[in-house]
C-alpha atoms as a PDB file:
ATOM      1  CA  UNK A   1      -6.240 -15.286  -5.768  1.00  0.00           C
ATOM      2  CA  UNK A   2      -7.525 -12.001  -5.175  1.00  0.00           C
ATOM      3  CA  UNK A   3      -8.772  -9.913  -7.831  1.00  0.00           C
ATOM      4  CA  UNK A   4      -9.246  -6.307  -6.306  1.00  0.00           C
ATOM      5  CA  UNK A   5      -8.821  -4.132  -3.659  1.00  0.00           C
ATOM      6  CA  UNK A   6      -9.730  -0.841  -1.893  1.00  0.00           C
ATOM      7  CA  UNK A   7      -7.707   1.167   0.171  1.00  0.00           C
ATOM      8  CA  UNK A   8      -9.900   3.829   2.304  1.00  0.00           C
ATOM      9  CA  UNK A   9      -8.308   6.624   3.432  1.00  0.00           C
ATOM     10  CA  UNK A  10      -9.535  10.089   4.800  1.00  0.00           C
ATOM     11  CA  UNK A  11      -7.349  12.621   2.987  1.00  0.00           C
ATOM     12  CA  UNK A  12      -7.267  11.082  -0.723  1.00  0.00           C
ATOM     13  CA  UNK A  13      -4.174  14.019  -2.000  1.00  0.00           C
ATOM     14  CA  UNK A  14      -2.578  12.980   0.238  1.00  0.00           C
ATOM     15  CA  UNK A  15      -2.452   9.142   0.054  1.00  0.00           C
ATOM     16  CA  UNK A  16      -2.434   9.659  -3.396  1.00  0.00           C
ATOM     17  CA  UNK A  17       0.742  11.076  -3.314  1.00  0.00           C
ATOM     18  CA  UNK A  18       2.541   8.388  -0.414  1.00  0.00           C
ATOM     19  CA  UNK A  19       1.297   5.968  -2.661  1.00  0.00           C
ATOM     20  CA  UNK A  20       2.805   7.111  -6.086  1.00  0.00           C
ATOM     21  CA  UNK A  21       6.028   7.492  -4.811  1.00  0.00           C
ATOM     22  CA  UNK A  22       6.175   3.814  -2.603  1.00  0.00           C
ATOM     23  CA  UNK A  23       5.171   2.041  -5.365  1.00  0.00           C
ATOM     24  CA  UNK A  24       4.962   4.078  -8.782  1.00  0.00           C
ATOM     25  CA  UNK A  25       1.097   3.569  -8.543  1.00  0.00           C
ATOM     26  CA  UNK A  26      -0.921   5.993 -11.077  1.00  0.00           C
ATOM     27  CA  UNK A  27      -4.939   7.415 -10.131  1.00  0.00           C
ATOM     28  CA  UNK A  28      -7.504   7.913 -12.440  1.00  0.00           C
ATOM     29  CA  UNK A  29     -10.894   9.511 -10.977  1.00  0.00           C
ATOM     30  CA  UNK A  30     -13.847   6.647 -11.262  1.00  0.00           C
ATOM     31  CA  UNK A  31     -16.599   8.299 -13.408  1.00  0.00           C
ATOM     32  CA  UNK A  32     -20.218   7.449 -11.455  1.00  0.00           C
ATOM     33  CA  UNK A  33     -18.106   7.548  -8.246  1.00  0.00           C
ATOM     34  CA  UNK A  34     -17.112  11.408  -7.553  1.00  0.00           C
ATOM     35  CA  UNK A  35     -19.261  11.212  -4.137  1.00  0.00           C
ATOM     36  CA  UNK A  36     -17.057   8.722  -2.602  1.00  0.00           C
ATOM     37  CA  UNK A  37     -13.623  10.279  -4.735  1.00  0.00           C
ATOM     38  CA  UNK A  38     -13.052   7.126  -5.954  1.00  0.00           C
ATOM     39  CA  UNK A  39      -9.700   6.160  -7.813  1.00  0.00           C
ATOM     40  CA  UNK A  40      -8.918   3.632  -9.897  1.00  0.00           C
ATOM     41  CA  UNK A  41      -4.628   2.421  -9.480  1.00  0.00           C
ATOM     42  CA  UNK A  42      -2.423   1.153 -12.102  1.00  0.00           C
ATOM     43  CA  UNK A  43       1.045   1.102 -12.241  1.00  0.00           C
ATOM     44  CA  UNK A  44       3.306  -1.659 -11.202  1.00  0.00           C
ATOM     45  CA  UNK A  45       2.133  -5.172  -9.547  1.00  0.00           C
ATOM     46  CA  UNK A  46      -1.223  -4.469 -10.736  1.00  0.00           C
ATOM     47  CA  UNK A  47      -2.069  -6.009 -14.453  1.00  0.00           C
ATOM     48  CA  UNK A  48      -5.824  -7.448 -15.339  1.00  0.00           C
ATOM     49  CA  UNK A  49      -5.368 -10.098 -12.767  1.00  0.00           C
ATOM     50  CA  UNK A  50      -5.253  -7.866  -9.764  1.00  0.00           C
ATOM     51  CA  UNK A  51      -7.116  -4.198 -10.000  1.00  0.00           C
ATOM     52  CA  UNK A  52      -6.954  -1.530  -7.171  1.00  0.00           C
ATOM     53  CA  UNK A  53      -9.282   1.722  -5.833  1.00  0.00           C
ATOM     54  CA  UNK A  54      -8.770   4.135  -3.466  1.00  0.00           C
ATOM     55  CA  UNK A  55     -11.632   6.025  -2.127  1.00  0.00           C
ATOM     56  CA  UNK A  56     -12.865   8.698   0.743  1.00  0.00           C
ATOM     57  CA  UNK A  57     -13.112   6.314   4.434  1.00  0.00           C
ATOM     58  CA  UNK A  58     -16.680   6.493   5.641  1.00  0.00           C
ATOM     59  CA  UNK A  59     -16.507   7.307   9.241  1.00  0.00           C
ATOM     60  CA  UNK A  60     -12.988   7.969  11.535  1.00  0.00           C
ATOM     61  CA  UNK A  61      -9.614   6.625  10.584  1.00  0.00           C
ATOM     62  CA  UNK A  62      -8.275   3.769  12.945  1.00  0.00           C
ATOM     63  CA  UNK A  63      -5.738   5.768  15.795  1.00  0.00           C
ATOM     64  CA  UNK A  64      -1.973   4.880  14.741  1.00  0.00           C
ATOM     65  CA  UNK A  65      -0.397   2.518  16.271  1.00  0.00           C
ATOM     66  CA  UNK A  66      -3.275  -0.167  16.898  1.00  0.00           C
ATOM     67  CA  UNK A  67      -2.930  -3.351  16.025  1.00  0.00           C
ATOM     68  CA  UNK A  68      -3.853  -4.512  12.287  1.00  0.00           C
ATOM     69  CA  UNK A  69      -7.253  -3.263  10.829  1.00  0.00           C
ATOM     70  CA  UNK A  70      -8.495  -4.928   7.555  1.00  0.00           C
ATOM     71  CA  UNK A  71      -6.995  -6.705   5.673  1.00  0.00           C
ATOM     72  CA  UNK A  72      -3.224  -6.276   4.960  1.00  0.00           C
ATOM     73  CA  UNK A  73      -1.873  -6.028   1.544  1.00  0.00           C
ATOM     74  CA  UNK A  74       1.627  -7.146   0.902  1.00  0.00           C
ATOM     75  CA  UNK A  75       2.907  -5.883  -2.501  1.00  0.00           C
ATOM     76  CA  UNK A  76       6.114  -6.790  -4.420  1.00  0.00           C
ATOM     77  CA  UNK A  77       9.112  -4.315  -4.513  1.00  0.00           C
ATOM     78  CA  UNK A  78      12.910  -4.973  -5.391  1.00  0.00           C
ATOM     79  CA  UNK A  79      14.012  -3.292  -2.623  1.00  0.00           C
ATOM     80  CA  UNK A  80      12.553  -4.071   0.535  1.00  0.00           C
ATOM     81  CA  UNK A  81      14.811  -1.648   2.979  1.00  0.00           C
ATOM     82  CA  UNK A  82      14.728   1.195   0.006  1.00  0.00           C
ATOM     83  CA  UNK A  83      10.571   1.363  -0.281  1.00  0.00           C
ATOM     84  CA  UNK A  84      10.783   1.056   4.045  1.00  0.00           C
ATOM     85  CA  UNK A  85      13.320   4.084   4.242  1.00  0.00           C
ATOM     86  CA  UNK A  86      11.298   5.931   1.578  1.00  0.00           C
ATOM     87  CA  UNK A  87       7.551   5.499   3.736  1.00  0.00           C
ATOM     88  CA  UNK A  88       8.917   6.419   6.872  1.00  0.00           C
ATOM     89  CA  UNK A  89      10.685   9.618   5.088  1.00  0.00           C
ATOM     90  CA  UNK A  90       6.995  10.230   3.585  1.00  0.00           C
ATOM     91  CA  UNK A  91       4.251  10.109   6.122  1.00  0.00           C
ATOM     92  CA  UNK A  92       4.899   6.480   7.187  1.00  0.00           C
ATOM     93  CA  UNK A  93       5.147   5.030  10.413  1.00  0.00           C
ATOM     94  CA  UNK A  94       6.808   1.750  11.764  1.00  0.00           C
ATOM     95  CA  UNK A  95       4.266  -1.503  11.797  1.00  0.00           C
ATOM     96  CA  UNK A  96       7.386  -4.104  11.263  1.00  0.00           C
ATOM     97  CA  UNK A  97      10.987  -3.597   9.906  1.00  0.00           C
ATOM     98  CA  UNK A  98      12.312  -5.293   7.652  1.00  0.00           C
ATOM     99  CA  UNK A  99      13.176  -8.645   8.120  1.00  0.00           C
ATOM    100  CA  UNK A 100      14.432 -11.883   6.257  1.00  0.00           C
ATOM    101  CA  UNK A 101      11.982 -14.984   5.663  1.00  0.00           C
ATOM    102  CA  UNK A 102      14.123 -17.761   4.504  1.00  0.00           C
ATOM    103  CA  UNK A 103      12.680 -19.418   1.068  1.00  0.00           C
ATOM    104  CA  UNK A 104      10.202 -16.059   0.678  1.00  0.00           C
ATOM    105  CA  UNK A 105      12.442 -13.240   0.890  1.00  0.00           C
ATOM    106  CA  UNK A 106      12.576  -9.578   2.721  1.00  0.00           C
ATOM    107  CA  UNK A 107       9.089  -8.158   3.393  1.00  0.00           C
ATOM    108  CA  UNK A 108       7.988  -4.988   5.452  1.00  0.00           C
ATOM    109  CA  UNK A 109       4.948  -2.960   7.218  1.00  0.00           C
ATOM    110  CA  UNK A 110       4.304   0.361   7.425  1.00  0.00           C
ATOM    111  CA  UNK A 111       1.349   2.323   8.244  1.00  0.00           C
ATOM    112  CA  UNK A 112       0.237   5.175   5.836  1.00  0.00           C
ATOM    113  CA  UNK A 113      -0.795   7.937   7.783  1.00  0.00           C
ATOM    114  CA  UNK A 114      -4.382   7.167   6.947  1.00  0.00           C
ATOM    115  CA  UNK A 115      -4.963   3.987   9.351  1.00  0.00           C
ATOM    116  CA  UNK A 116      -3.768   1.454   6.895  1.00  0.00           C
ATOM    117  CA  UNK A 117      -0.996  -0.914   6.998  1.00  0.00           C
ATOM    118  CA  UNK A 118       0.448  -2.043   3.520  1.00  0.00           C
ATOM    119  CA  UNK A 119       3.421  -4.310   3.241  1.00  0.00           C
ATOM    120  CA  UNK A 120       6.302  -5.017   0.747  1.00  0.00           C
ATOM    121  CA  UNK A 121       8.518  -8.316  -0.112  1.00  0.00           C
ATOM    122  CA  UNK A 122      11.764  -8.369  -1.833  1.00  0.00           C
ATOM    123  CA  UNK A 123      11.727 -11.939  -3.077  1.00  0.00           C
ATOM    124  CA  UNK A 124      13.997 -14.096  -2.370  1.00  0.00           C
ATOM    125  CA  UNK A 125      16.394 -14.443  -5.167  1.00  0.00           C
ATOM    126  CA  UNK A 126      17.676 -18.061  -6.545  1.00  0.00           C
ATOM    127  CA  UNK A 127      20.605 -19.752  -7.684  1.00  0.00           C
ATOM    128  CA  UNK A 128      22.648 -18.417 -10.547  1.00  0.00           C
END
């Protein structure tokens, strides 16, 4: 299970921002770690279990559009198509639409605007 993770990005206002409003995520500056302006996240999906950081890339941002770098995060929302409307209105781009997964649910990929892709699953909801 993973336990944290670290989303680089070149211009951190501005991912700062795309990030609060696709997931509600909140940024609190890192004391020890102003050189590399790193951020702690909280907010929801992240609880003791699974902690996040954002900080300043080291070197060039991967060009849009090529295929996955990293590692891919996939984060729970209620609303896949909502959060996927709401990136691409922000600064996001197309990585894959939403689609159905039978027995998992809706899920989602968009890129960023900082080289990233980050994804988002609707779970699939039971039985009354």
């Amino acid at each position: 299970m993973p336990a944290h993770f670290e989303i680089h990005v070149a211009d951190p206002v501005r991912a700062r921002t795309f990030y609060s409003g696709l997931f509600g995520w909140s940024f609190e500056p890192m004391p020890g770690a102003e050189e590399i302006a790193y951020h702690l996240i909280s907010g929801p999906g992240l609880d003791a279990g699974l902690t996040g950081g954002m900080m300043q890339r080291m070197g060039e941002a991967p060009a849009s559009g090529t295929p996955v770098r990293g590692c891919t995060l996939t984060f729970e929302v209620a609303d896949c198509d909502d959060r996927y409307a709401w990136a691409l209105a922000n600064g996001g781009a197309e990585a894959l639409p939403p689609a159905d997964y039978p027995g998992i649910g809706r899920a989602a990929y968009v890129e960023d605007g900082e080289g990233n892709i980050v994804g988002f699953l609707a779970p699939e909801k039971g039985e009354p």
